[in-house]
C-alpha atoms as a PDB file:
ATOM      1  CA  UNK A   1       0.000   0.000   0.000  1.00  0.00           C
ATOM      2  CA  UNK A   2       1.142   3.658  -1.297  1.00  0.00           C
ATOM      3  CA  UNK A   3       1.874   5.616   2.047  1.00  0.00           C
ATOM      4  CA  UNK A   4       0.006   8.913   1.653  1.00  0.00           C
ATOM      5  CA  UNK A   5       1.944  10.981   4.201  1.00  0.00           C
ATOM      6  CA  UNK A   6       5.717  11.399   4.108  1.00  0.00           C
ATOM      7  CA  UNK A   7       7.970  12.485   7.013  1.00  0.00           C
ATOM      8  CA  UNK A   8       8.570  16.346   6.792  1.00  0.00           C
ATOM      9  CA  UNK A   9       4.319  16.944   5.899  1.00  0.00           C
ATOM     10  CA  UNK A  10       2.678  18.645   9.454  1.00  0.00           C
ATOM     11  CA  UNK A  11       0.091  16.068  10.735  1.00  0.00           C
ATOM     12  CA  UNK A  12      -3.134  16.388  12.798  1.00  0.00           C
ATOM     13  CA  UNK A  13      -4.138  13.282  15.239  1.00  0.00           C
ATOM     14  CA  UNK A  14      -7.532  12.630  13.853  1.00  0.00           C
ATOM     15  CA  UNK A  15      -8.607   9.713  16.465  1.00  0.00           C
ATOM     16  CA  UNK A  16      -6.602   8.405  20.177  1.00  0.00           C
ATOM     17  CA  UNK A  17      -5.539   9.658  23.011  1.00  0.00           C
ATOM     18  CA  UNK A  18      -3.636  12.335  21.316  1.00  0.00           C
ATOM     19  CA  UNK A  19      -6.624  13.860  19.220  1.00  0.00           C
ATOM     20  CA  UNK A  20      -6.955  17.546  18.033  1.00  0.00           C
ATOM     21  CA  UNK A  21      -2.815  17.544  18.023  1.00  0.00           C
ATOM     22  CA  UNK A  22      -0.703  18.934  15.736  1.00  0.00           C
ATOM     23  CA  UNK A  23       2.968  18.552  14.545  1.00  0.00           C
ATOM     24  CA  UNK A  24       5.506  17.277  11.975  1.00  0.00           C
ATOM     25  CA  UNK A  25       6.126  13.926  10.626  1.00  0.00           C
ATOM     26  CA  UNK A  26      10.217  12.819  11.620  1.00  0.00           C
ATOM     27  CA  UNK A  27      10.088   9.172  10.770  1.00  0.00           C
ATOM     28  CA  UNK A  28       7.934   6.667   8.967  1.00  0.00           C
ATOM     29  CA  UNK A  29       8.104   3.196   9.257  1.00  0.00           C
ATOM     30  CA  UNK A  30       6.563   1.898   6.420  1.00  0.00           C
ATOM     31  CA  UNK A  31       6.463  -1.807   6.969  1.00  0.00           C
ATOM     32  CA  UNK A  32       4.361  -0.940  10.363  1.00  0.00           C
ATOM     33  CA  UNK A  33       2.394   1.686   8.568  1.00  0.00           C
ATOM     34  CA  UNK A  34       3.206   3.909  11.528  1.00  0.00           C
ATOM     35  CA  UNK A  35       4.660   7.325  11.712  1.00  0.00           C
ATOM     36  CA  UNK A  36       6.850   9.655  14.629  1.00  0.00           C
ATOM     37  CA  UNK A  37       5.045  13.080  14.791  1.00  0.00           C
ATOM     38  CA  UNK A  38       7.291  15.506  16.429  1.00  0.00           C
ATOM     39  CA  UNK A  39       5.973  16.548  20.199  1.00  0.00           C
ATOM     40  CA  UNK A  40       2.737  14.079  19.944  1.00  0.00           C
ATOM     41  CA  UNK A  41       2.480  11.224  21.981  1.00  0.00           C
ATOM     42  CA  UNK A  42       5.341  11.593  24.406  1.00  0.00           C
ATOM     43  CA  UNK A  43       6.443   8.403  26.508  1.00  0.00           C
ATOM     44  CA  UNK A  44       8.846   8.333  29.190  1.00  0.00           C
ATOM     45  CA  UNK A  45      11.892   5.838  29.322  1.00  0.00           C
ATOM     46  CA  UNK A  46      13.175   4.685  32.414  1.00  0.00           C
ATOM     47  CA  UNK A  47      17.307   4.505  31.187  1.00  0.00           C
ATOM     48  CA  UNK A  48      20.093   3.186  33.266  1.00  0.00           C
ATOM     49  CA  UNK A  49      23.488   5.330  33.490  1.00  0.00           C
ATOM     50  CA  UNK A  50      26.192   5.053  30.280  1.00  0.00           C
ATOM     51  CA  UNK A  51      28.582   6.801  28.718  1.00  0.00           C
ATOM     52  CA  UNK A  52      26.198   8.717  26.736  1.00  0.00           C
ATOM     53  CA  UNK A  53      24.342   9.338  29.967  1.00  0.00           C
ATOM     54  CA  UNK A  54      26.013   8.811  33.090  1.00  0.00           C
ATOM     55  CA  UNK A  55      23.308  10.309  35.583  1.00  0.00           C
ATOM     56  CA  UNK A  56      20.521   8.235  33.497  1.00  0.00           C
ATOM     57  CA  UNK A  57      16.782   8.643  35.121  1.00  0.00           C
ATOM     58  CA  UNK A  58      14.166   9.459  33.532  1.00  0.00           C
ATOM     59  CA  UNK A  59      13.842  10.449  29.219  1.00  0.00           C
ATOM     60  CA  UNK A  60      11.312  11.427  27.438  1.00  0.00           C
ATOM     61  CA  UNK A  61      10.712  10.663  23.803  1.00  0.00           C
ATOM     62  CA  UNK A  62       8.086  10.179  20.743  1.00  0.00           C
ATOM     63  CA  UNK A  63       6.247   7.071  19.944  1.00  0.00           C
ATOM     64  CA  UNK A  64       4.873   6.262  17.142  1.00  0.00           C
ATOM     65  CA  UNK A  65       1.196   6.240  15.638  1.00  0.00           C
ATOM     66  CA  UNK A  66      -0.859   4.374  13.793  1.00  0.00           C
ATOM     67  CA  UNK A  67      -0.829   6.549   9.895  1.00  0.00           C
ATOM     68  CA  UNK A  68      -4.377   5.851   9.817  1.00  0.00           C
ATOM     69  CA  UNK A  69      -5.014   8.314  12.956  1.00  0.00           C
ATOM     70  CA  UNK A  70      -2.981  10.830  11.182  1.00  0.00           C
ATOM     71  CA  UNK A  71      -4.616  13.585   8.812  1.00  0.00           C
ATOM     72  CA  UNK A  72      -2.252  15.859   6.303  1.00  0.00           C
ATOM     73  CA  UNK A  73      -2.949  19.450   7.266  1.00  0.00           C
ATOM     74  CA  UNK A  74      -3.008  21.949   4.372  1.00  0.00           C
ATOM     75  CA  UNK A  75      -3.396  25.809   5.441  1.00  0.00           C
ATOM     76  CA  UNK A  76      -4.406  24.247   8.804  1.00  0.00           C
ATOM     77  CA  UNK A  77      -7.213  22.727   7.552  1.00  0.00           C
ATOM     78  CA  UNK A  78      -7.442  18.502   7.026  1.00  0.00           C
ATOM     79  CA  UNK A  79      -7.189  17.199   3.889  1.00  0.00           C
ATOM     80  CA  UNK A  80      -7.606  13.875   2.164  1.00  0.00           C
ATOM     81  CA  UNK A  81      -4.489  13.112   0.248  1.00  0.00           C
ATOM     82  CA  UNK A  82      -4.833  10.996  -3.560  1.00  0.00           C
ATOM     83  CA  UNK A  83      -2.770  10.425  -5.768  1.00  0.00           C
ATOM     84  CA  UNK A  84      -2.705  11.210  -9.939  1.00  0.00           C
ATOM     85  CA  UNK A  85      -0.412  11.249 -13.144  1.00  0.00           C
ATOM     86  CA  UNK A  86       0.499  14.056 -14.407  1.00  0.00           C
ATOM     87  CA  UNK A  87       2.917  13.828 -17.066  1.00  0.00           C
ATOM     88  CA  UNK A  88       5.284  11.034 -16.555  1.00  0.00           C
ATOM     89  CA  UNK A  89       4.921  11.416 -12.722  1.00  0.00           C
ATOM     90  CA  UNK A  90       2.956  10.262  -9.576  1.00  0.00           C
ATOM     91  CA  UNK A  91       2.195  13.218  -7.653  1.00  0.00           C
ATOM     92  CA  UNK A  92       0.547  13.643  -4.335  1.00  0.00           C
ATOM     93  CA  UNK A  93      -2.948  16.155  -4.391  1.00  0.00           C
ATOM     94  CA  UNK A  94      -4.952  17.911  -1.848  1.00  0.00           C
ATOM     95  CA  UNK A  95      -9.118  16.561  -2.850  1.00  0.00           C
ATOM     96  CA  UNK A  96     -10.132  19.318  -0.954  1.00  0.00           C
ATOM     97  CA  UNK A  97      -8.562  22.041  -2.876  1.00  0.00           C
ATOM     98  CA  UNK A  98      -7.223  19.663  -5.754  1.00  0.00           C
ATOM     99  CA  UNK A  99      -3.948  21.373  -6.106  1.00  0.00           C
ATOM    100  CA  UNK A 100      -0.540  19.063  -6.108  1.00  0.00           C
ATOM    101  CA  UNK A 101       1.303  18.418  -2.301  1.00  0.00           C
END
């Protein structure tokens, strides 16, 4: 299946715990159709001392989110995302305004 939101696009939670929130797409896994939206979803990680961090505690970080509770925002507003040929290439388009992403 054709992923319709790519990592760099700003997302809005459309269903979850995290609904009504906003930010930008930093990773996508693809084979676990699940994305890393920057600031949404925040977990904390219990981490032992290291080199990297030799006090440890406590860390907070992003987990990831199902892409079908994600919604592309254009001009702030949701959009459905589809896809078309023009020319020789696939390009990504807004149905709500029908204008190329």
């Amino acid at each position: 299946m054709k992923l319709k939101i790519k990592s760099g696009d700003t997302v809005r939670v459309m269903a979850g715990d995290h609904k009504g929130e906003e930010g930008k797409v930093v990773t996508i896994i693809p084979n676990k159709n699940r994305a890393i939206v920057e600031g949404v979803n925040m977990i904390s990680k219990h981490t032992k001392p290291s080199a990297q961090n030799p006090q440890g505690g406590i860390v907070k970080k992003e987990a990831s989110i199902d892409i079908s509770n994600l919604m592309l925002l254009e001009n702030g507003v949701p959009t459905k995302v589809g896809f078309r040929i023009e020319g020789e290439k696939k390009v990504r388009f807004s149905k709500k305004s029908d204008k190329a992403i």
